[in-house]
Structures are given as C-alpha cells and as structure tokens.
C-alpha atoms as a PDB file:
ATOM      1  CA  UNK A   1     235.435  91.033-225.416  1.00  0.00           C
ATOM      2  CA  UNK A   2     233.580  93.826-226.485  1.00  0.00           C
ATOM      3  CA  UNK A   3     230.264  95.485-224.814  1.00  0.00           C
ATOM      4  CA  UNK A   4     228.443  97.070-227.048  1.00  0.00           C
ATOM      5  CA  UNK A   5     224.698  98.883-225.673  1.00  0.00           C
ATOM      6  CA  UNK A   6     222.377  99.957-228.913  1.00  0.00           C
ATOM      7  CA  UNK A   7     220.056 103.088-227.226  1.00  0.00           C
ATOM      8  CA  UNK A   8     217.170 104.708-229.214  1.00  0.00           C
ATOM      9  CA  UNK A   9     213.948 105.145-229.976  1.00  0.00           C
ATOM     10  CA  UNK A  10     211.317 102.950-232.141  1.00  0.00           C
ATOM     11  CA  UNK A  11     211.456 103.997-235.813  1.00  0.00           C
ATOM     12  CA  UNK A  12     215.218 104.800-235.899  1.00  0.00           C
ATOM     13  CA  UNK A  13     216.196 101.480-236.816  1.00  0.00           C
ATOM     14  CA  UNK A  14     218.272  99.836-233.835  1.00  0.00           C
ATOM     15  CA  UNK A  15     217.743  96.088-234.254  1.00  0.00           C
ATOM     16  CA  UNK A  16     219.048  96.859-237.977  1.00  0.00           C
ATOM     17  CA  UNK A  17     222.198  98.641-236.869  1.00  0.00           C
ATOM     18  CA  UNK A  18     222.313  95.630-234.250  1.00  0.00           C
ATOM     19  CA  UNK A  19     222.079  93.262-237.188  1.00  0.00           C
ATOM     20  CA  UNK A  20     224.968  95.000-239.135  1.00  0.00           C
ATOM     21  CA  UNK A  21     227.110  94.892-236.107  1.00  0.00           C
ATOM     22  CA  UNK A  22     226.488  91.628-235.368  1.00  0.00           C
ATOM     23  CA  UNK A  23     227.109  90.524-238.778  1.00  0.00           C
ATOM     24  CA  UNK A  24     230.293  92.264-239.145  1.00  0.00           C
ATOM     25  CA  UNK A  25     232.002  90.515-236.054  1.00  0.00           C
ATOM     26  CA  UNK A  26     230.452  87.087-237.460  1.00  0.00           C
ATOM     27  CA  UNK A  27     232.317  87.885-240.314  1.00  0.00           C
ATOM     28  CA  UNK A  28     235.878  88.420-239.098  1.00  0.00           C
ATOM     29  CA  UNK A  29     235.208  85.292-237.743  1.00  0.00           C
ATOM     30  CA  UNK A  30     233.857  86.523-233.778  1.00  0.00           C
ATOM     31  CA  UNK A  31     231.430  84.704-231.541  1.00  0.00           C
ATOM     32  CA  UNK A  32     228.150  87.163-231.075  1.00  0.00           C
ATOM     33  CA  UNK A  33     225.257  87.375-228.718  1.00  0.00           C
ATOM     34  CA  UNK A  34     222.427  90.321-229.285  1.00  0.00           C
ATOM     35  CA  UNK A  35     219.492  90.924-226.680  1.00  0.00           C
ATOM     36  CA  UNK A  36     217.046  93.289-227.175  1.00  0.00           C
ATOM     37  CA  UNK A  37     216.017  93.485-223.299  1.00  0.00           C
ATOM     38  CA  UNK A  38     213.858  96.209-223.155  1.00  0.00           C
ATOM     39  CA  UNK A  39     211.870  98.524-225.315  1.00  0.00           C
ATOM     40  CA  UNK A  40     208.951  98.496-227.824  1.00  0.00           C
ATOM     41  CA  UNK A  41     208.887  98.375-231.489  1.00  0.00           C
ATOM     42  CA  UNK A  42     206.598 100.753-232.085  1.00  0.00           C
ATOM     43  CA  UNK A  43     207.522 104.129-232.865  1.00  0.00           C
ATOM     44  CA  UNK A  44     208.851 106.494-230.266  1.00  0.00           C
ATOM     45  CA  UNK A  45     209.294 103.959-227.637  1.00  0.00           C
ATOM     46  CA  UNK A  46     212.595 103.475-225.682  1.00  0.00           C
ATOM     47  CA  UNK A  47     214.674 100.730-227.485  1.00  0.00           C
ATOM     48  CA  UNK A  48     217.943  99.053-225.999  1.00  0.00           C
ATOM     49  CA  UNK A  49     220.006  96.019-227.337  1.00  0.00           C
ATOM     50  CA  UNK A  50     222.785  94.689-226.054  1.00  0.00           C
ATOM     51  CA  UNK A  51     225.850  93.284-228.647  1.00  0.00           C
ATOM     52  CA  UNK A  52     228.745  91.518-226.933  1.00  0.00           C
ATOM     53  CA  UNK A  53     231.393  90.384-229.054  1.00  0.00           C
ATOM     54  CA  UNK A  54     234.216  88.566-228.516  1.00  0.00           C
ATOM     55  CA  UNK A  55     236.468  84.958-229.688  1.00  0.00           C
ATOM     56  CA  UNK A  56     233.262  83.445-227.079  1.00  0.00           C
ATOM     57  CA  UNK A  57     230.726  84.966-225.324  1.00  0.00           C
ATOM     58  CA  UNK A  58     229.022  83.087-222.836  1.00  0.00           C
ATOM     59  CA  UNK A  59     226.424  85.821-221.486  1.00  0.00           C
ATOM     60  CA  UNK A  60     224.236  87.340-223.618  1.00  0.00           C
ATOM     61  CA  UNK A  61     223.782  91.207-221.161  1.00  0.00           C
ATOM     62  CA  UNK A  62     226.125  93.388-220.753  1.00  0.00           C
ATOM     63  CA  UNK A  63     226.497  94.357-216.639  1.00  0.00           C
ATOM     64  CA  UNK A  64     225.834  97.866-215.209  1.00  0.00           C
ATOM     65  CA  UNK A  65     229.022  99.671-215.695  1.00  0.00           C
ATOM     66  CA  UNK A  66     230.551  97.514-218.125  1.00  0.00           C
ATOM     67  CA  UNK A  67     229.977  99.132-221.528  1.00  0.00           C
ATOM     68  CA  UNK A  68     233.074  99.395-224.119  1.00  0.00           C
ATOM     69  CA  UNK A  69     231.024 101.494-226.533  1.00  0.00           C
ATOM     70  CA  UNK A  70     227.530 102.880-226.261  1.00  0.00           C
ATOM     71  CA  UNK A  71     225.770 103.749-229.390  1.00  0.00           C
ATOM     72  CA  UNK A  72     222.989 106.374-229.379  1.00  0.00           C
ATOM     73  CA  UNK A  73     220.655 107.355-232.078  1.00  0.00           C
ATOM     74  CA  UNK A  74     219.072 110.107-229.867  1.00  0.00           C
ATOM     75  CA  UNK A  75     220.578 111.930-226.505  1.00  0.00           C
ATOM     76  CA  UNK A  76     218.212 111.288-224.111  1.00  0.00           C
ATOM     77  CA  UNK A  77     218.465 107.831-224.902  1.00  0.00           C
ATOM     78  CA  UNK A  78     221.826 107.681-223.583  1.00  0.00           C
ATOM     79  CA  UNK A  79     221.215 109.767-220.803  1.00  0.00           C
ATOM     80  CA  UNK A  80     218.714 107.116-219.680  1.00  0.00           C
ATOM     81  CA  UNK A  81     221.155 104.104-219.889  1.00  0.00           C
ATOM     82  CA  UNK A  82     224.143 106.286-218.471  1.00  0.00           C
ATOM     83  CA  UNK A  83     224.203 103.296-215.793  1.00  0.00           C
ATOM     84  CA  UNK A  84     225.986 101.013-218.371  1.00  0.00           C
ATOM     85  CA  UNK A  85     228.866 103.247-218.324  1.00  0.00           C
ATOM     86  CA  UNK A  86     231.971 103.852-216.448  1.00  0.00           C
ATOM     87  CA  UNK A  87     235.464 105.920-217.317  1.00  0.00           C
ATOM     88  CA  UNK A  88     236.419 103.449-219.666  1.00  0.00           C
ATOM     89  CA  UNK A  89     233.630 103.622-222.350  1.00  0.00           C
ATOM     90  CA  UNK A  90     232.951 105.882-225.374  1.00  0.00           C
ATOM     91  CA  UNK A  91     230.201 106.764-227.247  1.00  0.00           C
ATOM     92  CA  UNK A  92     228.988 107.730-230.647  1.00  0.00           C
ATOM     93  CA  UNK A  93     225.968 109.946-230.365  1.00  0.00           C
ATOM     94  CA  UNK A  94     223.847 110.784-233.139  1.00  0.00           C
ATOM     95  CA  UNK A  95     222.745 115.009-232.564  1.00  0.00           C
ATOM     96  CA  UNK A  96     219.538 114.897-232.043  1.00  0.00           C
ATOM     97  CA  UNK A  97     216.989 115.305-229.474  1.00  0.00           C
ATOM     98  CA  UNK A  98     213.365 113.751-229.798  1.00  0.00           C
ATOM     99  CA  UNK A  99     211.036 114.349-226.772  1.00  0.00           C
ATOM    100  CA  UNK A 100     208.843 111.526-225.463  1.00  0.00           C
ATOM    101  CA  UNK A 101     205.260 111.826-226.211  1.00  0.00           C
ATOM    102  CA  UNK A 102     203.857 112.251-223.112  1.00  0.00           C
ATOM    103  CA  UNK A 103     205.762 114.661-220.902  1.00  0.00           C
ATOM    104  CA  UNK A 104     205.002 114.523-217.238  1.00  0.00           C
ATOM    105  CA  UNK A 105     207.763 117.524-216.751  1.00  0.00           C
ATOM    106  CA  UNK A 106     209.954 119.704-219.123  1.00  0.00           C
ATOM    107  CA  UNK A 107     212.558 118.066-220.169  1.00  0.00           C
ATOM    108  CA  UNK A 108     216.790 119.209-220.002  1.00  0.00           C
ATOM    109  CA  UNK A 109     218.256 121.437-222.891  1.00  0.00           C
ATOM    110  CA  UNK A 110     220.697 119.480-224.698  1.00  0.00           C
ATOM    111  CA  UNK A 111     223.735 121.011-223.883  1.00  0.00           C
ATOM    112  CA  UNK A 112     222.938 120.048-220.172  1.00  0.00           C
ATOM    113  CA  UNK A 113     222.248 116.504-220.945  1.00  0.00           C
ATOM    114  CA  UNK A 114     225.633 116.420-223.400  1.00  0.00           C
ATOM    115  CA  UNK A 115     227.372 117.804-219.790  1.00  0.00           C
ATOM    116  CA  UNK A 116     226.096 115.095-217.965  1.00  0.00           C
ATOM    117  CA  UNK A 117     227.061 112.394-220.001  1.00  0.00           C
ATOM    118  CA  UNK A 118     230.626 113.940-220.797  1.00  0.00           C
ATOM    119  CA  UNK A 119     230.575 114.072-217.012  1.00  0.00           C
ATOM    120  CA  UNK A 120     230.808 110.049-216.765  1.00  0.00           C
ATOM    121  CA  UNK A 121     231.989 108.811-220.833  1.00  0.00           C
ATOM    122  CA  UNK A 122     235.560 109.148-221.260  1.00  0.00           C
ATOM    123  CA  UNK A 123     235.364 110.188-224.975  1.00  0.00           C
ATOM    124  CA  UNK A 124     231.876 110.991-226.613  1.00  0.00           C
ATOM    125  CA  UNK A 125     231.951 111.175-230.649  1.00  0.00           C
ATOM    126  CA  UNK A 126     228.834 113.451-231.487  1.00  0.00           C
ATOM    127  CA  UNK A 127     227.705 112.998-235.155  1.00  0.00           C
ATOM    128  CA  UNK A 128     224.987 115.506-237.186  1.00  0.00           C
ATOM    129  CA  UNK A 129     224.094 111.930-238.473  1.00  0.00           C
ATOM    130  CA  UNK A 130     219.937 112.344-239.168  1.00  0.00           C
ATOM    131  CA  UNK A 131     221.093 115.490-240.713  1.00  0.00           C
ATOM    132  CA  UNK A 132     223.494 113.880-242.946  1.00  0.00           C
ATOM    133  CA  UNK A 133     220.884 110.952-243.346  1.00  0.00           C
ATOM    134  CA  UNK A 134     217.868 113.732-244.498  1.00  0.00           C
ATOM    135  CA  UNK A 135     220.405 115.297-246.877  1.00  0.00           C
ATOM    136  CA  UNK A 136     220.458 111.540-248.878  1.00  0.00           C
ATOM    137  CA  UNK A 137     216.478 112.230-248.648  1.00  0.00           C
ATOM    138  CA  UNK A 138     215.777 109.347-245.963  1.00  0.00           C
ATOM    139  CA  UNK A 139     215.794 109.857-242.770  1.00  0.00           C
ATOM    140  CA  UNK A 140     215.927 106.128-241.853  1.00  0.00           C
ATOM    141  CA  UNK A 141     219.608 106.051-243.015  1.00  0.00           C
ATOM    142  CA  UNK A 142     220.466 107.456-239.801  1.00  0.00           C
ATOM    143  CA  UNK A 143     221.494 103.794-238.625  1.00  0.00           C
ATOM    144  CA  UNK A 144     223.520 103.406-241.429  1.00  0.00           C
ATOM    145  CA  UNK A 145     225.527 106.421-241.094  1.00  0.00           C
ATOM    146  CA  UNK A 146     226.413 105.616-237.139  1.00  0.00           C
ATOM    147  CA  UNK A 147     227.235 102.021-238.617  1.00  0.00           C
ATOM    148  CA  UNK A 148     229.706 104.034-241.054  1.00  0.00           C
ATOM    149  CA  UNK A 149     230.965 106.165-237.921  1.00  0.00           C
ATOM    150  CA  UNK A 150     231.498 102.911-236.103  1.00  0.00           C
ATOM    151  CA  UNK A 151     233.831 101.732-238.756  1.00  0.00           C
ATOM    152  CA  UNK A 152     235.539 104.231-238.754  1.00  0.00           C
ATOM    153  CA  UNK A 153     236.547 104.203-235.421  1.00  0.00           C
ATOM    154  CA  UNK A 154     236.684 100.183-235.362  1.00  0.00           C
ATOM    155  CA  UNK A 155     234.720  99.732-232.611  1.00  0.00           C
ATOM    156  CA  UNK A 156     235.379  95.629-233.120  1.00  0.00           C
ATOM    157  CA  UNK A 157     239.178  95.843-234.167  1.00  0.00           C
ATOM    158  CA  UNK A 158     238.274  94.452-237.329  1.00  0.00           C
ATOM    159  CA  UNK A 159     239.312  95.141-241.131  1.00  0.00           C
ATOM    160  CA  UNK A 160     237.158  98.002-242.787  1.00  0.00           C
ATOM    161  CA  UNK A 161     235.848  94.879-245.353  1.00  0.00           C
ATOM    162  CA  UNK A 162     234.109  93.006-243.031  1.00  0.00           C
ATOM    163  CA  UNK A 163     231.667  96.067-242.352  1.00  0.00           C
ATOM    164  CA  UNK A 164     230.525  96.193-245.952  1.00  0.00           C
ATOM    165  CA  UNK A 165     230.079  92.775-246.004  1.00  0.00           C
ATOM    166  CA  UNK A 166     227.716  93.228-243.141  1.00  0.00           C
ATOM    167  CA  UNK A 167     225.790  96.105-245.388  1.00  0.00           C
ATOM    168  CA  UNK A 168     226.067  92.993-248.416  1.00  0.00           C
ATOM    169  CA  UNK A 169     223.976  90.864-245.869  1.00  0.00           C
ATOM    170  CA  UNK A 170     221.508  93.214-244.573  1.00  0.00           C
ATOM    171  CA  UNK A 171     220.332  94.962-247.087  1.00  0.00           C
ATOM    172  CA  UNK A 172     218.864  93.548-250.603  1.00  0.00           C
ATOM    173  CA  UNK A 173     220.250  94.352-253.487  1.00  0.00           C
ATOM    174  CA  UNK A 174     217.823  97.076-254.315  1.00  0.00           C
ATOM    175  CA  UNK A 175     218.889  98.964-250.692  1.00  0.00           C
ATOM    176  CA  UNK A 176     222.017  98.613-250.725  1.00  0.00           C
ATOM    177  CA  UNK A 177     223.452 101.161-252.853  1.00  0.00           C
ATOM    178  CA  UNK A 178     221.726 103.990-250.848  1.00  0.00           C
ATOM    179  CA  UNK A 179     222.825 102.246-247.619  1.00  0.00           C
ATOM    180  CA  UNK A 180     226.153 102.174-248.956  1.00  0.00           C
ATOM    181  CA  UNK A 181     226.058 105.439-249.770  1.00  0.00           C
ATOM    182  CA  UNK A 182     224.981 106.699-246.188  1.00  0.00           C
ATOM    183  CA  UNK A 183     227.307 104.008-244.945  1.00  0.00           C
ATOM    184  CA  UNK A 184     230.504 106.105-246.702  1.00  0.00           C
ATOM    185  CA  UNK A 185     228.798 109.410-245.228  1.00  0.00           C
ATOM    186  CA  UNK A 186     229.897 108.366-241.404  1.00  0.00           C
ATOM    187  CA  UNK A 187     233.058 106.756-242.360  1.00  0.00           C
ATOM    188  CA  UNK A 188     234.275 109.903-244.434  1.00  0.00           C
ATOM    189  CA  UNK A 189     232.683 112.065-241.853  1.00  0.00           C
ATOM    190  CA  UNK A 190     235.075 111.040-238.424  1.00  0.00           C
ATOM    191  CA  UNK A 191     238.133 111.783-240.406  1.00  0.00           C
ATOM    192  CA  UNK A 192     237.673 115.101-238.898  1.00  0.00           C
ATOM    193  CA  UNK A 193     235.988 114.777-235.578  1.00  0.00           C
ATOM    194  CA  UNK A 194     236.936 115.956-232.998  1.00  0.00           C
ATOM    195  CA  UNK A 195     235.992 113.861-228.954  1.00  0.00           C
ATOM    196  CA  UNK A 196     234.145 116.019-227.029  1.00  0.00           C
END
C-alpha cells in the first residue's frame, strides 16, 4: 500500500497531478482510491487530495501519520499538513513560496519552514520545479514536472512506461507534447539531487 497526500494551492493543478498518479497505478494494473477532502478550486485556496494505492484499497483517507510520500506544489502547503507525516515518509517539494491572500500575521521565511519540515520527513526532495515549468513558458506545467520527479524516484514501484501512459490519458493530443516535455524536465532533473 502506498499513501500518497497531494498539498497545494488552487491554480497549480493538483487534481491533474492526482489524475496522472492515479492513472499510472491503474495502469500497472493497481487498485486506486483519490479524495479530494478539503480545499477549494478556486485560485489560491488550500487544496489536499489523498491517493492510496495498493493490489486493494479499501479506505479511501489516508490516517494522521501515515503518509508514504507527500507531494507539495508550494511549502507552506506542506507545512500545514505536516500532521500526515511521521519518520517514515518523504517528500517532493516544489521551491516555492506563495503567501495566502489575506494575512492575519507575517508569515515564516522559508528556510525556517524547510527546518521544520526536515525536522519530522525523513528525506525531503526539493525541486526548482515552477522555475523549470516558466522556462517551457507555462507556468501550469509545474504539476507535470513533480509528476516527472515522481517517476523518477518511483514513488509506486512501477515501470517508467506506465507514467507516460498516464500523460497519454490525461492530456489530449494537442497537450501532450509540451506535457511531455515538462514531464522529461523532472525525470532528467533528480538524476542529480541531492535529499535534504
């Protein structure tokens, strides 16, 4: 079984990356539940889905503390569900800070939120990926470049092929190529990462 928690933000494109995961597990044959529990689809709002994966998956949350992998597009993000962690899980972060809206008090630099959460993840994989995404000229392919990282690093145990047959799915025909391109971006660019 795998426990996979989706953090972000509305507009960064979560329940796609969601999608992608979920699609590569379905293909290699894996059972799949995905929640979205909490969050709102508009832009800048705190979004959260929950993937489990596993040959069957009866509950469709993942438990406080009981995270394999969490996924964040933005850091405070994952500070905020730092409860579904323990010792065991990792993370792939995506660099980059975006403030709420409406700020009721200043908010932590982000080297001290990166020292909390290294504090409680046992190995964090931090990834320039919106800069990487704005260098293809969209800034949407963020998603798509994590999904590359996650490859990369196998997050399901899976063969690499099953992942681009998840971007196949997704995307239409006319998005693809880009996404595919963005895709190969994260997966090239772990080969030399370093855990923090």
């Amino acid at each position: 079984m795998k426990n996979i928690l989706l953090v972000g933000v509305g507009g960064q494109g979560i329940l796609t990356l969601s999608r992608l995961i979920g699609e590569a597990a379905i293909n290699a044959g894996l059972d799949v539940l995905i929640s979205e529990v909490h969050g709102m689809a508009q832009r800048g709002g705190s979004v959260v889905v929950h993937v489990k994966v596993g040959d069957k998956v009866y509950s469709p949350l993942i438990t406080v503390g009981d995270a394999d992998w969490i996924i964040a597009l933005e850091i405070m993000e994952c500070c905020r569900y730092i409860h579904y962690a323990s010792n065991k899980t990792k993370a792939i972060l995506n660099d980059r800070l975006i403030p709420p809206p409406v700020l009721d008090k200043p908010i932590p630099e982000k080297e001290e939120m990166l020292n909390k959460l290294r504090n409680i993840i046992q190995r964090i994989y931090v990834i320039p990926a919106h800069e990487i995404a704005l260098k293809l000229g969209l800034p949407i392919l963020t998603n798509t470049v994590i999904f590359g990282v996650s490859a990369k690093l196998n997050i399901l145990d899976i063969k690499e092929r099953y992942y681009v047959e998840a971007l196949r799915k997704v995307f239409p025909e006319k998005y693809f190529e880009i996404n595919f391109k963005a895709y190969k971006e994260g997966l090239n660019f772990t080969s030399t990462l370093i855990p923090t």
